[in-house]
PDB file of N, CA and C in Angstrom:
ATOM      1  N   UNK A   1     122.417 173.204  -0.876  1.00  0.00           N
ATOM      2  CA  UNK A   1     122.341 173.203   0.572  1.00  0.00           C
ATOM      3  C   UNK A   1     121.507 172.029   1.068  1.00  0.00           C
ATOM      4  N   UNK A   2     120.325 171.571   0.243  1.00  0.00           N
ATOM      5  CA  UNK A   2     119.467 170.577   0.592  1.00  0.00           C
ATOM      6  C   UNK A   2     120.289 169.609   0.489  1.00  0.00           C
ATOM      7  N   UNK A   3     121.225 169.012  -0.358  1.00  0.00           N
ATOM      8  CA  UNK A   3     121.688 167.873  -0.467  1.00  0.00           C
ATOM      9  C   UNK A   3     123.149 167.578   0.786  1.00  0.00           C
ATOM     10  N   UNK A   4     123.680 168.628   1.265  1.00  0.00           N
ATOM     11  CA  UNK A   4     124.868 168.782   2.404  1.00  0.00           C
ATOM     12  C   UNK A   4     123.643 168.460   3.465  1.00  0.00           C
ATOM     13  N   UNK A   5     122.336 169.087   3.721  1.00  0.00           N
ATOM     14  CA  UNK A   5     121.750 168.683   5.396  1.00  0.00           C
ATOM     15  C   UNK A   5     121.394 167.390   5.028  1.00  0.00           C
ATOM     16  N   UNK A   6     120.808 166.590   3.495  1.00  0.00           N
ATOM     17  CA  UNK A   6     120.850 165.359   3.521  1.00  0.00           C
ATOM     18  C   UNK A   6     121.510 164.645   4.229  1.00  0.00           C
ATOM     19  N   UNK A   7     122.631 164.473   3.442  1.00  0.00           N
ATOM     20  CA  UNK A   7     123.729 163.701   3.715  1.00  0.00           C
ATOM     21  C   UNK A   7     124.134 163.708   5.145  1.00  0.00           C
ATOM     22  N   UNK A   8     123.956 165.178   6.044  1.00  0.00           N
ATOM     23  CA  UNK A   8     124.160 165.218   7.401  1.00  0.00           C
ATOM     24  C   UNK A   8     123.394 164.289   8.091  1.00  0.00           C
ATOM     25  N   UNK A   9     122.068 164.262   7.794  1.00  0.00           N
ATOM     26  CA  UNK A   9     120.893 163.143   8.360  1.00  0.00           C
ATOM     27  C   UNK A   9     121.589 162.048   8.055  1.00  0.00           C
ATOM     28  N   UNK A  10     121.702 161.583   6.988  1.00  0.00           N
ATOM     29  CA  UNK A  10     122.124 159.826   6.728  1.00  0.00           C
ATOM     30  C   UNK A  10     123.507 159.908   7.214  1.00  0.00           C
ATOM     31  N   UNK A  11     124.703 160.495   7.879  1.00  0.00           N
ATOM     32  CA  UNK A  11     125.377 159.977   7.957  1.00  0.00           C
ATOM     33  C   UNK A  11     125.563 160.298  10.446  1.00  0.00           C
ATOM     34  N   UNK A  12     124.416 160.657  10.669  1.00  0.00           N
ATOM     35  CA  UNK A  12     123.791 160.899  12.210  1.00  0.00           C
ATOM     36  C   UNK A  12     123.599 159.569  11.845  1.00  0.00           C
ATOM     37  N   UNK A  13     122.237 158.965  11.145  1.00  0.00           N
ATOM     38  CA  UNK A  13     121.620 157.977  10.998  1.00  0.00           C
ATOM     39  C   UNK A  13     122.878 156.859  11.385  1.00  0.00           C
ATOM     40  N   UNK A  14     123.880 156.757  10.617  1.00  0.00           N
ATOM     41  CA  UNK A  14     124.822 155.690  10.453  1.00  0.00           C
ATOM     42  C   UNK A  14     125.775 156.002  11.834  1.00  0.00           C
ATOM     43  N   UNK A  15     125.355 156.953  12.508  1.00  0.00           N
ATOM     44  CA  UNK A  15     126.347 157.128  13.728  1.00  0.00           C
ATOM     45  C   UNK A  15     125.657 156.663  14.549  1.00  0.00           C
ATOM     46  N   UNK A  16     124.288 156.658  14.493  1.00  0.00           N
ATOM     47  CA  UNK A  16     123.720 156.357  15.979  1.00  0.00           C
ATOM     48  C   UNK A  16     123.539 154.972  16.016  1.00  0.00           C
ATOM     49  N   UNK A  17     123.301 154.356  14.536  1.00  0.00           N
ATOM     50  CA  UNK A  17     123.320 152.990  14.345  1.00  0.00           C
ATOM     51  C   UNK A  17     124.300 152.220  14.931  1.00  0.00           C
ATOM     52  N   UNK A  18     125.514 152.720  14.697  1.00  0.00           N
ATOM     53  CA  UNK A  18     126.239 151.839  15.006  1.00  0.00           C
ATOM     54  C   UNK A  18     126.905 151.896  16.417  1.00  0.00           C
ATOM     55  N   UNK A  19     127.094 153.542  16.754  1.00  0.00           N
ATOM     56  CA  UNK A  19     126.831 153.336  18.711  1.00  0.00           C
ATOM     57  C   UNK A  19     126.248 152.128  18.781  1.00  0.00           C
ATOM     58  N   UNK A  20     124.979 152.292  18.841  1.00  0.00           N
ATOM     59  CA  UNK A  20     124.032 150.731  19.233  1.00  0.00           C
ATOM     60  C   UNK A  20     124.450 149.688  19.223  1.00  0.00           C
ATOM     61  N   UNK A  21     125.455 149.494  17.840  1.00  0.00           N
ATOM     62  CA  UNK A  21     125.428 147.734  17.487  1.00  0.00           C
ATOM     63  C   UNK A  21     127.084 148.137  18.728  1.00  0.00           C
ATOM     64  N   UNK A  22     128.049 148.587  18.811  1.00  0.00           N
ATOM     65  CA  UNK A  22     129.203 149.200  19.723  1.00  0.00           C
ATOM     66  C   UNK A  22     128.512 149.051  21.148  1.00  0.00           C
ATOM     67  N   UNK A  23     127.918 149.283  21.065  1.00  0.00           N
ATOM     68  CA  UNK A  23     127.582 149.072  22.894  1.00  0.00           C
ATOM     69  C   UNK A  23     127.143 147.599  23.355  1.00  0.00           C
ATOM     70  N   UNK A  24     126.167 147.384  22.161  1.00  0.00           N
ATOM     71  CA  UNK A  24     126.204 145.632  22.853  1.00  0.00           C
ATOM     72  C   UNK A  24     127.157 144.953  22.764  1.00  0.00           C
ATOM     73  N   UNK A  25     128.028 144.893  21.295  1.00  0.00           N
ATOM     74  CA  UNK A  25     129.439 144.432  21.722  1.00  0.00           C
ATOM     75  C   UNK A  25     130.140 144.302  22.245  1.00  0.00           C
ATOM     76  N   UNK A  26     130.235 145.955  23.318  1.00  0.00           N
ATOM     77  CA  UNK A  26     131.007 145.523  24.193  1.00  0.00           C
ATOM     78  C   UNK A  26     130.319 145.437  25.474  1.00  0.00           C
ATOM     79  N   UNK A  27     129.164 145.218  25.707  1.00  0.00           N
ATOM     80  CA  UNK A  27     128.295 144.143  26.680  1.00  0.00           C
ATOM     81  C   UNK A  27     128.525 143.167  26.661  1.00  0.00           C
ATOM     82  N   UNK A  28     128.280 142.393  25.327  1.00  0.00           N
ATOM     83  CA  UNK A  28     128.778 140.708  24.966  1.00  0.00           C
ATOM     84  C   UNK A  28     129.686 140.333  25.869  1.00  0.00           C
ATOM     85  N   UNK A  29     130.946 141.382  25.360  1.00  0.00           N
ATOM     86  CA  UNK A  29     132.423 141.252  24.950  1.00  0.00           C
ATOM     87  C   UNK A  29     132.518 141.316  26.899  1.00  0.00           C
ATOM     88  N   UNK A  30     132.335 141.920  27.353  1.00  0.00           N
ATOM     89  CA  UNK A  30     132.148 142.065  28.717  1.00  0.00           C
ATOM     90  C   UNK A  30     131.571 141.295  29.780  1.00  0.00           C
ATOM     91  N   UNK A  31     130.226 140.331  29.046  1.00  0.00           N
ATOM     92  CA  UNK A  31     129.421 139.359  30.041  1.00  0.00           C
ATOM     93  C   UNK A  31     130.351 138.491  29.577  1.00  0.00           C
ATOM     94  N   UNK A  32     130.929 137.690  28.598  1.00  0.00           N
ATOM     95  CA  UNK A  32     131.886 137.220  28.408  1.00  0.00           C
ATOM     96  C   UNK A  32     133.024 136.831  29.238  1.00  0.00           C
ATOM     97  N   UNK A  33     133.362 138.191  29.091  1.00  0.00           N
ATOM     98  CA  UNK A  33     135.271 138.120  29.995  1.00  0.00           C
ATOM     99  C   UNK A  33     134.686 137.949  31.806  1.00  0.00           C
ATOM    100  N   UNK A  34     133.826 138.409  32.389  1.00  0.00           N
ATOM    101  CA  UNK A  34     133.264 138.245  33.477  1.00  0.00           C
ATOM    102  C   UNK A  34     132.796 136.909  33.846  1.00  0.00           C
ATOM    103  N   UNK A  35     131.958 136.089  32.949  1.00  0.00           N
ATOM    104  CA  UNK A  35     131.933 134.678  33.190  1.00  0.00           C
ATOM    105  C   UNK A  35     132.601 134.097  33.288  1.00  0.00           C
ATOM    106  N   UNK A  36     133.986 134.062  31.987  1.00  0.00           N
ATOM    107  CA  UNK A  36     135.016 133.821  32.439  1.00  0.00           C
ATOM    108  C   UNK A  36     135.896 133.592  33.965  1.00  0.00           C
ATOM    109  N   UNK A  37     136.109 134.758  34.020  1.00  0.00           N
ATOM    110  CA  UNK A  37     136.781 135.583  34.985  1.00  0.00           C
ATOM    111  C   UNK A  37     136.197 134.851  36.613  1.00  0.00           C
ATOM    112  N   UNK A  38     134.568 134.710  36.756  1.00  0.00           N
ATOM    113  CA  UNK A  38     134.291 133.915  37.879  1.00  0.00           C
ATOM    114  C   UNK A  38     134.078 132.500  37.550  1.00  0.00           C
ATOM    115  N   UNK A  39     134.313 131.949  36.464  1.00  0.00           N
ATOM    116  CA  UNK A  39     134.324 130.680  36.106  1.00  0.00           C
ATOM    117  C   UNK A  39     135.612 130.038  36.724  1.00  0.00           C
ATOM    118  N   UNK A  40     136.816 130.731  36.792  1.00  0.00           N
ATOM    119  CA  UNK A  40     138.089 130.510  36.831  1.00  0.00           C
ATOM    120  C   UNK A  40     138.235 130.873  38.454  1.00  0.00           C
ATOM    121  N   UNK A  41     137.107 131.412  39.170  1.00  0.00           N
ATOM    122  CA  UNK A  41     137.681 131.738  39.962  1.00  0.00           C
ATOM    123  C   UNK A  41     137.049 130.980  41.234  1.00  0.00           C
ATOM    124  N   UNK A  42     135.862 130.512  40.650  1.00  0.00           N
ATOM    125  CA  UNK A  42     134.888 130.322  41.629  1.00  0.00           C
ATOM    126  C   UNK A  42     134.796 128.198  41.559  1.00  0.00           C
ATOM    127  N   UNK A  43     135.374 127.610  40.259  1.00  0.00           N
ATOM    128  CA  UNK A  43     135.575 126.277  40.584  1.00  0.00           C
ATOM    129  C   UNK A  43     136.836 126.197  40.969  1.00  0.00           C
ATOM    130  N   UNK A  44     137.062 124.806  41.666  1.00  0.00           N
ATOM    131  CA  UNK A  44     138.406 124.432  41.846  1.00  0.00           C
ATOM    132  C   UNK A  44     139.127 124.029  40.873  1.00  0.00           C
ATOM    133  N   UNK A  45     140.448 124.190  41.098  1.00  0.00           N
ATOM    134  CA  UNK A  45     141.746 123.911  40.441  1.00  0.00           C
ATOM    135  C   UNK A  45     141.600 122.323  40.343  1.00  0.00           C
TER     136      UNK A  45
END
């Protein structure tokens, strides 16, 4: 039983980790397409 709630901890551990690294990505991924997006919109042709 000790070794199943282990493994439950380390594999929370590896979930919450990587939410984290998933959310700034798609922050990046998002300040990104938005700079874009008024880059294209806001100089002239």
């Amino acid at each position: 039983m000790q070794t199943v709630v282990d493994g439950y901890r380390g594999l929370a551990l590896l979930l919450v980790l990587n939410r984290d690294w998933l959310v700034m990505l798609g922050a990046t991924v998002a300040a990104l397409a938005s700079a874009g997006y008024l880059g294209c919109a806001l100089l002239p042709n």
